[in-house]
N, C-alpha and C. Protein backbone atom coordinates (compact mmCIF):
# COMPACT_ATOMS: atom_id res chain seq x y z
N UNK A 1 -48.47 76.86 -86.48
CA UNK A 1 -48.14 75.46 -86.44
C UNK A 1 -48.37 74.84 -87.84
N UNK A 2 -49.59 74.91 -88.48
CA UNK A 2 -50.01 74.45 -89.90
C UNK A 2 -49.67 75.51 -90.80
N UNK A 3 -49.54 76.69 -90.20
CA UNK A 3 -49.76 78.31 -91.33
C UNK A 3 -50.55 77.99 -91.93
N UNK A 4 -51.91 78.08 -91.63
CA UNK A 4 -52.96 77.83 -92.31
C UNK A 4 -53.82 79.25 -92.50
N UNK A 5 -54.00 79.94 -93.30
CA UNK A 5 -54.63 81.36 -93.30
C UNK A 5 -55.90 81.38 -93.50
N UNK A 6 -56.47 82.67 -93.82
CA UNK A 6 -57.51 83.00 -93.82
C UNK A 6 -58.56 82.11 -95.25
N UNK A 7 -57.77 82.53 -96.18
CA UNK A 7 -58.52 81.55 -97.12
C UNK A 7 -58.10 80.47 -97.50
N UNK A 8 -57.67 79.61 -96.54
CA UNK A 8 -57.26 77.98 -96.79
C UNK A 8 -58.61 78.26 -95.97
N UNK A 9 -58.87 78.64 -94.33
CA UNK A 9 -60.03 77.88 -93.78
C UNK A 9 -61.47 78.02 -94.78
N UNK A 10 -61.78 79.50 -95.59
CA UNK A 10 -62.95 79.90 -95.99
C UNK A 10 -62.77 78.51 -97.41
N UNK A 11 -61.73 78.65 -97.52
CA UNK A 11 -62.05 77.15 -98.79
C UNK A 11 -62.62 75.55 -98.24
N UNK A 12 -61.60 75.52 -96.82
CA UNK A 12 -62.43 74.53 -95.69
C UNK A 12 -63.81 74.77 -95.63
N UNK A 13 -64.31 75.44 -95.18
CA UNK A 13 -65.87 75.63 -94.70
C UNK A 13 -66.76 76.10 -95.96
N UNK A 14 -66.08 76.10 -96.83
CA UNK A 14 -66.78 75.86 -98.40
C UNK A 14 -67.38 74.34 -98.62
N UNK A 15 -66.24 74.00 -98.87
CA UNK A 15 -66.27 72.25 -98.96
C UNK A 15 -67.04 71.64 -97.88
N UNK A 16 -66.68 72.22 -96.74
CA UNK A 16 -67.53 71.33 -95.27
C UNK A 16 -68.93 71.73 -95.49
N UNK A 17 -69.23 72.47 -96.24
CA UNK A 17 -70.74 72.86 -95.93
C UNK A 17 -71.80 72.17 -97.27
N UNK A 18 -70.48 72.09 -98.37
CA UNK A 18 -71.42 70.98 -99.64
C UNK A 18 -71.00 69.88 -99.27
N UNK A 19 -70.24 69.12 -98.71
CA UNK A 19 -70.73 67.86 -98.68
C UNK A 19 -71.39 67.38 -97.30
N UNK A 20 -71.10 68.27 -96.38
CA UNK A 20 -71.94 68.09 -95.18
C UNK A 20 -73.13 68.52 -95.24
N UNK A 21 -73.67 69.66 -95.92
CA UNK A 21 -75.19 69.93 -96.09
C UNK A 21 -75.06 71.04 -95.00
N UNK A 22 -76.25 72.08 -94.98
CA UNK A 22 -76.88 72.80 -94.09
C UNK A 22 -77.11 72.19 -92.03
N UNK A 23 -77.67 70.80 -93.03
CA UNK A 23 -78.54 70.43 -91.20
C UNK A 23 -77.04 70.00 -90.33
N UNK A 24 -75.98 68.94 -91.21
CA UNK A 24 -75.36 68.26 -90.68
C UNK A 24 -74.16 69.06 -90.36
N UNK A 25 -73.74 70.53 -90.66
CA UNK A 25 -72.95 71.52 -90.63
C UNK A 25 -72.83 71.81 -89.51
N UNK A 26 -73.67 72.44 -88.43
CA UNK A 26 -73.35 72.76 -87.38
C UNK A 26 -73.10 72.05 -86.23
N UNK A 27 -73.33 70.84 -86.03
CA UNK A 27 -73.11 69.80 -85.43
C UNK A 27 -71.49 69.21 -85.72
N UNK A 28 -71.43 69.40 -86.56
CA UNK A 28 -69.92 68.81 -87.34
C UNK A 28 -68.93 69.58 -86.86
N UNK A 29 -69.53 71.18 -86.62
CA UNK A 29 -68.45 71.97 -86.14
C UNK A 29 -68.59 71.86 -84.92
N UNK A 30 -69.45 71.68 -84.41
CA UNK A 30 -69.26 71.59 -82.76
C UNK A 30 -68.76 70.46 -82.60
N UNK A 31 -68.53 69.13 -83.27
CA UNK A 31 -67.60 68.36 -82.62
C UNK A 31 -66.11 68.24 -82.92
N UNK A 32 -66.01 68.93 -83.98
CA UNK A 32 -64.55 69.60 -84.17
C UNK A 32 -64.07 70.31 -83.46
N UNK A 33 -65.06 70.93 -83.57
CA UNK A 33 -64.52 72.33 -82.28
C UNK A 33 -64.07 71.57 -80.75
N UNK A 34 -64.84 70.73 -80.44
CA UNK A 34 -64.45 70.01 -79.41
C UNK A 34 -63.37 68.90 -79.25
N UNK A 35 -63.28 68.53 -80.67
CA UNK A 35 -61.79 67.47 -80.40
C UNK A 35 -60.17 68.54 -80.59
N UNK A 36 -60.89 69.99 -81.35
CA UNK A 36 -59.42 70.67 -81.28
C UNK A 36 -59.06 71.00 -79.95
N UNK A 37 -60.30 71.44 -79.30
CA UNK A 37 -60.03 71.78 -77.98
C UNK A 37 -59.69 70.87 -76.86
N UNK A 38 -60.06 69.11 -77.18
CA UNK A 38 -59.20 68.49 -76.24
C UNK A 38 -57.82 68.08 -76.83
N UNK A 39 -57.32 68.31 -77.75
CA UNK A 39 -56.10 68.11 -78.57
C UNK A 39 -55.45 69.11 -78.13
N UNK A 40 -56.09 70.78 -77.87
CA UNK A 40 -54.76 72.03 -77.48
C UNK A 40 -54.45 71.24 -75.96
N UNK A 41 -55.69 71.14 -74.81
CA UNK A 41 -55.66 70.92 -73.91
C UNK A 41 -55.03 69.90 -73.14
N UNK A 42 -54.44 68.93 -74.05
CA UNK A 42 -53.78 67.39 -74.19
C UNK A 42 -51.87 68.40 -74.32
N UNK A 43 -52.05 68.80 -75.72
CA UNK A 43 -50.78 69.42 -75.96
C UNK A 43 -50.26 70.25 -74.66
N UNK A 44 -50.99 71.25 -74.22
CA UNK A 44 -50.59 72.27 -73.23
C UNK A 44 -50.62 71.29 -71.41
N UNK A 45 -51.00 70.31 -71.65
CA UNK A 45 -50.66 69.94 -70.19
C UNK A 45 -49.37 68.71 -70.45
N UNK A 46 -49.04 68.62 -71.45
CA UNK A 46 -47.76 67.63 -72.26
C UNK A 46 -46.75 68.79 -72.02
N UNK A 47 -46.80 69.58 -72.11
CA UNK A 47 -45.65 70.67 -72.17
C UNK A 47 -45.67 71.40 -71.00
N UNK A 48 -46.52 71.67 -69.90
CA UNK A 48 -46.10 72.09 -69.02
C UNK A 48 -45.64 70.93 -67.94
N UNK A 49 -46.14 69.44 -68.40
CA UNK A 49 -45.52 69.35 -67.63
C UNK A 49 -44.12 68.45 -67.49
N UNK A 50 -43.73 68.76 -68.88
CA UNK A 50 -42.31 68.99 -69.11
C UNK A 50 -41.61 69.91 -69.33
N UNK A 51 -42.06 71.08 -68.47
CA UNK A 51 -41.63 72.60 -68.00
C UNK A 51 -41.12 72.34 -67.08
N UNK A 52 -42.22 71.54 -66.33
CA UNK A 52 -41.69 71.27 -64.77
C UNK A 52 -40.75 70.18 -64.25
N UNK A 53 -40.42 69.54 -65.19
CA UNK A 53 -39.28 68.48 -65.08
C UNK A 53 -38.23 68.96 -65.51
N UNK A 54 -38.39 69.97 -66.10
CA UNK A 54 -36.89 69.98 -66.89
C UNK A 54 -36.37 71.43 -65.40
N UNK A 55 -37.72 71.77 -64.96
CA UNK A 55 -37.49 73.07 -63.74
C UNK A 55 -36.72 72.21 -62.88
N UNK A 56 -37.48 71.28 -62.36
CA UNK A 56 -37.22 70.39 -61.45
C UNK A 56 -35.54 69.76 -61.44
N UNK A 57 -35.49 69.18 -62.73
CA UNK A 57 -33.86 68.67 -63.10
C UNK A 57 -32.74 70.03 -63.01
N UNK A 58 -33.19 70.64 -63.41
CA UNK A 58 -32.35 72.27 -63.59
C UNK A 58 -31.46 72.33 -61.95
N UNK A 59 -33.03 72.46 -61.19
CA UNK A 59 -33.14 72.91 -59.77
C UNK A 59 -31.75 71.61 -59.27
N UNK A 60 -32.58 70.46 -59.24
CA UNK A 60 -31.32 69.39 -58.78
C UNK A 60 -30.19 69.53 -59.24
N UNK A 61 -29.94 70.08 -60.37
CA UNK A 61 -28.34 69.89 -60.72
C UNK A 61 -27.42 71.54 -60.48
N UNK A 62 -28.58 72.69 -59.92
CA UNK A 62 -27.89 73.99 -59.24
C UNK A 62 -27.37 73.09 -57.95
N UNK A 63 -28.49 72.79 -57.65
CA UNK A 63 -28.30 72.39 -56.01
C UNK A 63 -27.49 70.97 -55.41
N UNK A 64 -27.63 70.66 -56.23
CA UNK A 64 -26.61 69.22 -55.97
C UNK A 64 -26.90 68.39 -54.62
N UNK A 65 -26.17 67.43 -54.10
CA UNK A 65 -26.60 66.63 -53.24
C UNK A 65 -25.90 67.47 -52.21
N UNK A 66 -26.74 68.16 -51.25
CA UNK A 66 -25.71 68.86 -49.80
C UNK A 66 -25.24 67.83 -49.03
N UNK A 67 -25.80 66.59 -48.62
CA UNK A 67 -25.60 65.76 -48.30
C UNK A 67 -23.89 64.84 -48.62
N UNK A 68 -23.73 65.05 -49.76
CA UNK A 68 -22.36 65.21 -50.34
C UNK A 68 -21.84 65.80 -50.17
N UNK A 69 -21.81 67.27 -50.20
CA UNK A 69 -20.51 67.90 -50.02
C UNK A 69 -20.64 68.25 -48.94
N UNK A 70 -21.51 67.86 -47.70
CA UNK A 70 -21.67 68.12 -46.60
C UNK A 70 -20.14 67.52 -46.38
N UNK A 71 -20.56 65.56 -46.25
CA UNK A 71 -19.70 64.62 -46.05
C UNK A 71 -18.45 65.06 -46.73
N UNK A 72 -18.05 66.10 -47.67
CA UNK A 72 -16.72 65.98 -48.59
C UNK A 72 -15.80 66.99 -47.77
N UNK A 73 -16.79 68.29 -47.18
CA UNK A 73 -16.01 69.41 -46.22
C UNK A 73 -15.43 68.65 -44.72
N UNK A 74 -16.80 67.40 -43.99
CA UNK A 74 -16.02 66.67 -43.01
C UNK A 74 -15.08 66.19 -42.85
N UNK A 75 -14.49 65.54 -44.15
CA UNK A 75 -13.66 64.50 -44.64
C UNK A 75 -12.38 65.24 -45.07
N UNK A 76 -12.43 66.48 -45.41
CA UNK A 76 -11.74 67.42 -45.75
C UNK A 76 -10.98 68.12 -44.57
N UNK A 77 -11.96 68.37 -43.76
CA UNK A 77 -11.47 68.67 -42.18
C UNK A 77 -10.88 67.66 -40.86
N UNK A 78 -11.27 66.64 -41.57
CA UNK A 78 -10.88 65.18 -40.98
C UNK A 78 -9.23 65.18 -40.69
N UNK A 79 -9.12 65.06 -41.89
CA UNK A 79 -8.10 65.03 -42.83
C UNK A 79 -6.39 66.18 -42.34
N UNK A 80 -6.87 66.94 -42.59
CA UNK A 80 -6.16 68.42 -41.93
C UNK A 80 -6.40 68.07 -40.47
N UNK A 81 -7.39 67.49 -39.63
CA UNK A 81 -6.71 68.01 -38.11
C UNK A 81 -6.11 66.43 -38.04
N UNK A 82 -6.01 65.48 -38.96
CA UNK A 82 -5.33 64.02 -38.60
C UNK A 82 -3.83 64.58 -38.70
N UNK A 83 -3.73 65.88 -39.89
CA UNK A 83 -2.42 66.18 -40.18
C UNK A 83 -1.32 66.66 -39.13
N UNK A 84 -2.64 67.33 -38.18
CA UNK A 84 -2.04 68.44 -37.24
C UNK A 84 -1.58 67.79 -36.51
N UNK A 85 -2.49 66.71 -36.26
CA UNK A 85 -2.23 65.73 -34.80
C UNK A 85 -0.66 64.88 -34.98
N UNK A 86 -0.53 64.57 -36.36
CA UNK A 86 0.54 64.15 -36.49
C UNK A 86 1.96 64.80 -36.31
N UNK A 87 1.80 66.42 -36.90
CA UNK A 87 2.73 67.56 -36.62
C UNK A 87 3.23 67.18 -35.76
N UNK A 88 2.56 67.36 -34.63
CA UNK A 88 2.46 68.06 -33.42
C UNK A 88 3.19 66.72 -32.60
N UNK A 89 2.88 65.42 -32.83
CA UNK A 89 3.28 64.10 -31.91
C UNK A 89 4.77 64.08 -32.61
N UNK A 90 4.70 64.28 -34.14
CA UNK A 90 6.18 64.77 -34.18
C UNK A 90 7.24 65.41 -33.65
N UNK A 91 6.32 66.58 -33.68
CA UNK A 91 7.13 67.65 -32.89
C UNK A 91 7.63 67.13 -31.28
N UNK A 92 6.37 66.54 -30.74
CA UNK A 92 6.54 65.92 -28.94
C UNK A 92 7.58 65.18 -29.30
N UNK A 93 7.39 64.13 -29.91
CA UNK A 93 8.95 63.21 -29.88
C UNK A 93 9.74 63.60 -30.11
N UNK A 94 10.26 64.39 -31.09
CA UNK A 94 11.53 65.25 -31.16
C UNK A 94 12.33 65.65 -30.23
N UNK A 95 11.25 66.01 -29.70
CA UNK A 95 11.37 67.20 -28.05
C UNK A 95 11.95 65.96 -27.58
N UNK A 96 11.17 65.18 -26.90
CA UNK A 96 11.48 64.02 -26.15
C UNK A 96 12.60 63.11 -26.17
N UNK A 97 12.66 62.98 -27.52
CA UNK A 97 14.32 62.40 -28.02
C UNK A 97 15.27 63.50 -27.62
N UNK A 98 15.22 64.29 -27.77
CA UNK A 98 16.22 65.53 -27.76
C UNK A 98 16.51 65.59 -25.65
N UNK A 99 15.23 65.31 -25.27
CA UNK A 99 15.87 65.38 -23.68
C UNK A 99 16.17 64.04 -23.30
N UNK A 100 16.01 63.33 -24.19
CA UNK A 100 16.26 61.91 -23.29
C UNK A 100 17.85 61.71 -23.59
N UNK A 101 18.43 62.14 -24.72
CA UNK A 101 19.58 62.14 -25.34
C UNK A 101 20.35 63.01 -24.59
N UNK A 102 20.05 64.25 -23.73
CA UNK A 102 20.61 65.27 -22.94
C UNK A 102 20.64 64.50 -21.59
N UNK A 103 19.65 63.64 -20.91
CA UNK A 103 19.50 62.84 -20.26
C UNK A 103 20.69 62.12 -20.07
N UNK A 104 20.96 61.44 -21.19
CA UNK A 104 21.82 59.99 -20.86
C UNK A 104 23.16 60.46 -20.95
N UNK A 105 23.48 61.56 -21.91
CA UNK A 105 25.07 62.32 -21.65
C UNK A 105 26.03 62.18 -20.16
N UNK A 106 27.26 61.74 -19.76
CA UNK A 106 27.48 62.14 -18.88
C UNK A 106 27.38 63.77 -18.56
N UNK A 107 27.64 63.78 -17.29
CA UNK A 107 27.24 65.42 -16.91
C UNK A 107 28.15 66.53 -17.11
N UNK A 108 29.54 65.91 -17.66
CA UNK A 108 30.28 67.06 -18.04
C UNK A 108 30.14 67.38 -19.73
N UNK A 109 29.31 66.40 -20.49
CA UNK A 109 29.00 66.28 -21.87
C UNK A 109 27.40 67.28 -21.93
N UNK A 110 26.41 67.21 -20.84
CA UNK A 110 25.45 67.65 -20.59
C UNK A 110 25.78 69.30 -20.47
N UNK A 111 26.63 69.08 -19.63
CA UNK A 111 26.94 70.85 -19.88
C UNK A 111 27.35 71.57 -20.77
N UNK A 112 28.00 70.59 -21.68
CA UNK A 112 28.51 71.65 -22.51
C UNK A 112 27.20 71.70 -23.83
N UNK A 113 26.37 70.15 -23.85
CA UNK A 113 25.36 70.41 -24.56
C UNK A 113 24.20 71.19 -24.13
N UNK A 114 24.45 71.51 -23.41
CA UNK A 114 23.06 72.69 -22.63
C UNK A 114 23.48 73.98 -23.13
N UNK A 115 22.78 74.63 -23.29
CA UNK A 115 22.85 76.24 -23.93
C UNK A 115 22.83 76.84 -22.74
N UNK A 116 23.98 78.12 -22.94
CA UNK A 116 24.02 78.89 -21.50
C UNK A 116 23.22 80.26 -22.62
N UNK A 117 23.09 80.76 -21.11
CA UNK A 117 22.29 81.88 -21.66
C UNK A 117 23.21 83.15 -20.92
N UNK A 118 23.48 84.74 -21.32
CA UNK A 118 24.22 85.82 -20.87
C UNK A 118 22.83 86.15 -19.77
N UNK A 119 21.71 86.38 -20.38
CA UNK A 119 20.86 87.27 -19.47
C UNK A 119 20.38 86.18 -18.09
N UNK A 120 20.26 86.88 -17.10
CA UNK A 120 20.31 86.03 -15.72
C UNK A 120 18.60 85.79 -15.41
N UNK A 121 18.33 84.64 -15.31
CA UNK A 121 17.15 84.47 -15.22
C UNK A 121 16.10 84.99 -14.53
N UNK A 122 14.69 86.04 -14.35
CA UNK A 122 13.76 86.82 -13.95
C UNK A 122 13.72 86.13 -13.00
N UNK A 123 13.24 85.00 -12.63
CA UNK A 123 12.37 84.34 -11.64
C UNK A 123 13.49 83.69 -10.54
N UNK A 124 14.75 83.74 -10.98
CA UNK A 124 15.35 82.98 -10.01
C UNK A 124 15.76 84.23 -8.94
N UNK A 125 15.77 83.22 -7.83
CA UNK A 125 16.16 84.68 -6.33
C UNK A 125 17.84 84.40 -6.10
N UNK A 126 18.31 83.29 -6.65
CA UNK A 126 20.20 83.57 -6.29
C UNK A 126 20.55 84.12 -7.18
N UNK A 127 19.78 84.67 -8.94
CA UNK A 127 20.73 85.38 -9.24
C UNK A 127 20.56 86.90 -9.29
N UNK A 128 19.81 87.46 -8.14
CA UNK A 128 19.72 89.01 -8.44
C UNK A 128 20.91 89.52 -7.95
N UNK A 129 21.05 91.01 -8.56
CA UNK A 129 22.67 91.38 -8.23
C UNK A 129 22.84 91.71 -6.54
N UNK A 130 24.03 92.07 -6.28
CA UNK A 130 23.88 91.98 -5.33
C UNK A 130 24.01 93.37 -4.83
N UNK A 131 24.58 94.09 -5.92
CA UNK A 131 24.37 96.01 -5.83
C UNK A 131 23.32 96.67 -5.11
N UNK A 132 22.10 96.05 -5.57
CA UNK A 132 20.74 96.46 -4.94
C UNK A 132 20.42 96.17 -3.86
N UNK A 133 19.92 97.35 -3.23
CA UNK A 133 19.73 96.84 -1.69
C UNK A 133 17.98 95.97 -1.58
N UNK A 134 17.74 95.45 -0.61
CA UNK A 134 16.75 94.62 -0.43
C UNK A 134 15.00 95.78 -0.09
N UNK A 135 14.20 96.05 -0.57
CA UNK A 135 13.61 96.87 -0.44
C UNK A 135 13.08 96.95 0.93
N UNK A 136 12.81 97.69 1.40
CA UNK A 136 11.78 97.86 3.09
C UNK A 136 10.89 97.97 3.15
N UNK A 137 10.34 96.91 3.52
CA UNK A 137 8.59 96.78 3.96
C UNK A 137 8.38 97.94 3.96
N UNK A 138 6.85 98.00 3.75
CA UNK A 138 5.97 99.58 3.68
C UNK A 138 5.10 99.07 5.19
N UNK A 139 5.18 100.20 5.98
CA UNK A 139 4.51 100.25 7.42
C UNK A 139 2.94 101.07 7.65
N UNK A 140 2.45 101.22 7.88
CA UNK A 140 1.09 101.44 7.71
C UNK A 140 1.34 102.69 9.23
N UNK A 141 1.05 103.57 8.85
CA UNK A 141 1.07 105.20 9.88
C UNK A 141 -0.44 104.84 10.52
N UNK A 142 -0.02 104.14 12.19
CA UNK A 142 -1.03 104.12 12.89
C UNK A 142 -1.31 105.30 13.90
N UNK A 143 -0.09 106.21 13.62
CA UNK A 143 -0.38 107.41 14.53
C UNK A 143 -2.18 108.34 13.85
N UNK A 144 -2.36 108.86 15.19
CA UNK A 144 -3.46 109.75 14.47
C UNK A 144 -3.20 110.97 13.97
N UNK A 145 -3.61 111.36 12.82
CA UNK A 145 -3.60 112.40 12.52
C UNK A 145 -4.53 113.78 13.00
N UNK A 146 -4.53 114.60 12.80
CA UNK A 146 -5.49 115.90 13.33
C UNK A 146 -6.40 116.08 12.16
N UNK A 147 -6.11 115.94 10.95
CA UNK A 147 -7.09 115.89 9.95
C UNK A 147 -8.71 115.26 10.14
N UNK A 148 -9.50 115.18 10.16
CA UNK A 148 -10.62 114.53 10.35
C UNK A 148 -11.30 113.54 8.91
N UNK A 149 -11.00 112.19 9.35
CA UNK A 149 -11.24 111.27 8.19
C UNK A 149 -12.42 111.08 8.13
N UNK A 150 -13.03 110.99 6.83
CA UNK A 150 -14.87 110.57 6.55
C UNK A 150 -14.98 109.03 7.03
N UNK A 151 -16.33 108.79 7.43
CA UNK A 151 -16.84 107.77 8.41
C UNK A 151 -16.79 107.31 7.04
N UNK A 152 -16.23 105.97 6.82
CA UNK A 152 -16.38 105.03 5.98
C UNK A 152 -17.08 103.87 6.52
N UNK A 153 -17.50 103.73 7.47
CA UNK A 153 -18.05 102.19 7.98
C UNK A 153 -19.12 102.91 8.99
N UNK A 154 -19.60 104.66 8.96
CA UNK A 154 -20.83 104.76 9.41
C UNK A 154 -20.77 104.21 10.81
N UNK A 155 -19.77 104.64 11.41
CA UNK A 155 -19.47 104.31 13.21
C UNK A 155 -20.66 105.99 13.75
N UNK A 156 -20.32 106.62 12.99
CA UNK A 156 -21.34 107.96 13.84
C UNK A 156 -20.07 109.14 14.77
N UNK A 157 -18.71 108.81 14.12
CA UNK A 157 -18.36 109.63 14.82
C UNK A 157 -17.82 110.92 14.27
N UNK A 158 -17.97 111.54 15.56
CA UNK A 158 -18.49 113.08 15.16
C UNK A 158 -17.26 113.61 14.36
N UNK A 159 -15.79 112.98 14.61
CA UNK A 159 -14.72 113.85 14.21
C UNK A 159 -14.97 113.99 12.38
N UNK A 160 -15.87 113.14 11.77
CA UNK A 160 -16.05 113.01 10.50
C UNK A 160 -16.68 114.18 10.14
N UNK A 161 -16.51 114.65 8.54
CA UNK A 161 -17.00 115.67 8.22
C UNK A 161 -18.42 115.02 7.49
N UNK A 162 -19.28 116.01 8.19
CA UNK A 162 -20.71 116.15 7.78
C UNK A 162 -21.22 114.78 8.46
N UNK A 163 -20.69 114.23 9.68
CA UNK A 163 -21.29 113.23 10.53
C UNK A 163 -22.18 113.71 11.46
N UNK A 164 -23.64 113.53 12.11
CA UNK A 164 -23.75 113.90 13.10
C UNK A 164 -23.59 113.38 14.19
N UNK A 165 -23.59 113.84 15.53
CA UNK A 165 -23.24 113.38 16.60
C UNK A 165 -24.61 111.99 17.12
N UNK A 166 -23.33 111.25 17.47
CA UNK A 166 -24.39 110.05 18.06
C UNK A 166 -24.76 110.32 19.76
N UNK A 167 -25.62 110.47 20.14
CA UNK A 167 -26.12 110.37 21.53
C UNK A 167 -25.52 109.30 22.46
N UNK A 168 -25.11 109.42 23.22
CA UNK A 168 -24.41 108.60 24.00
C UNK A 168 -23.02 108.60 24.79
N UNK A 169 -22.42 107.87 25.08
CA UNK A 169 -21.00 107.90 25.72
C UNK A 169 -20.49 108.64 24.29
N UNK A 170 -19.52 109.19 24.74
CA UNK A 170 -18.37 110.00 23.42
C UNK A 170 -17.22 109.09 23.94
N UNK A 171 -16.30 108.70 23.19
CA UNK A 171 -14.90 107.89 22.82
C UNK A 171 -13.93 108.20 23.40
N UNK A 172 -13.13 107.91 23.68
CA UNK A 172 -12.27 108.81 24.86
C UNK A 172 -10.67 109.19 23.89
């Protein structure tokens, strides 16, 4: 800080010791010694703690106000679904104009503004062909068979495989 060397101080403590004398010498340095040391101690808490402000400012200006760009992404998203909403009521009225206008046509103007279509509509039942025959109910075979079916509902009867016999009247 001063570049003060070795024999600038021994020329100091030359001089400090003739005009200060022997007795008044060591006292002199101990209160030197003590004002350098509240002077480093003054300096070093001046600077750290404008370490920590300038940490501190650093930190605030990485981090910025979230609070802001919280509000700037809302406003941002606001924004875009106000857009959509508008699309979209566009789009409905369009639609809506477009049938109300098919609407008011007389009906031989309506037909010809209606789009025909070649393929015959899935869901309708007058237009399936008429080539195809109508399918036939499926009937459920209540005859018995000779096979022996597994007890599914645990009735106990014997014709089941690996049932045992229930004690009692037998089934006719």
């Amino acid at each position: 800080m001063f570049d003060i060397g070795f024999s600038e101080l021994l020329v100091i403590a030359v001089v400090a010791l003739l005009v200060l004398g022997p007795e008044r010498l060591p006292k002199a340095a101990r209160f030197a010694g003590l004002w350098v040391r509240k002077a480093r101690a003054q300096w070093y808490s001046v600077k750290s703690e404008f370490e920590r402000e300038m940490a501190a400012d650093e930190l605030r200006r990485s981090v910025g106000n979230p609070a802001d760009e919280l509000r700037r992404e809302v406003e941002s998203a606001g924004r875009e679904l106000k857009g959509a909403v508008h699309a979209v009521e566009a789009e409905v009225r369009a639609d809506a104009d477009a049938a109300t206008a098919v609407q008011d046509l007389p009906p031989a103007a309506a037909d010809a503004a209606s789009p025909s279509t070649s393929e015959p509509d899935p869901f309708a039942v007058d237009d399936l062909p008429s080539s195809t025959p109508a399918p036939e109910p499926v009937v459920a075979d209540t005859k018995s068979s000779d096979t022996p079916q597994p007890d599914l509902f645990g009735s106990g009867d014997a014709s089941s495989p690996g049932a045992s016999p229930r004690p009692g009247p037998t089934p006719p």
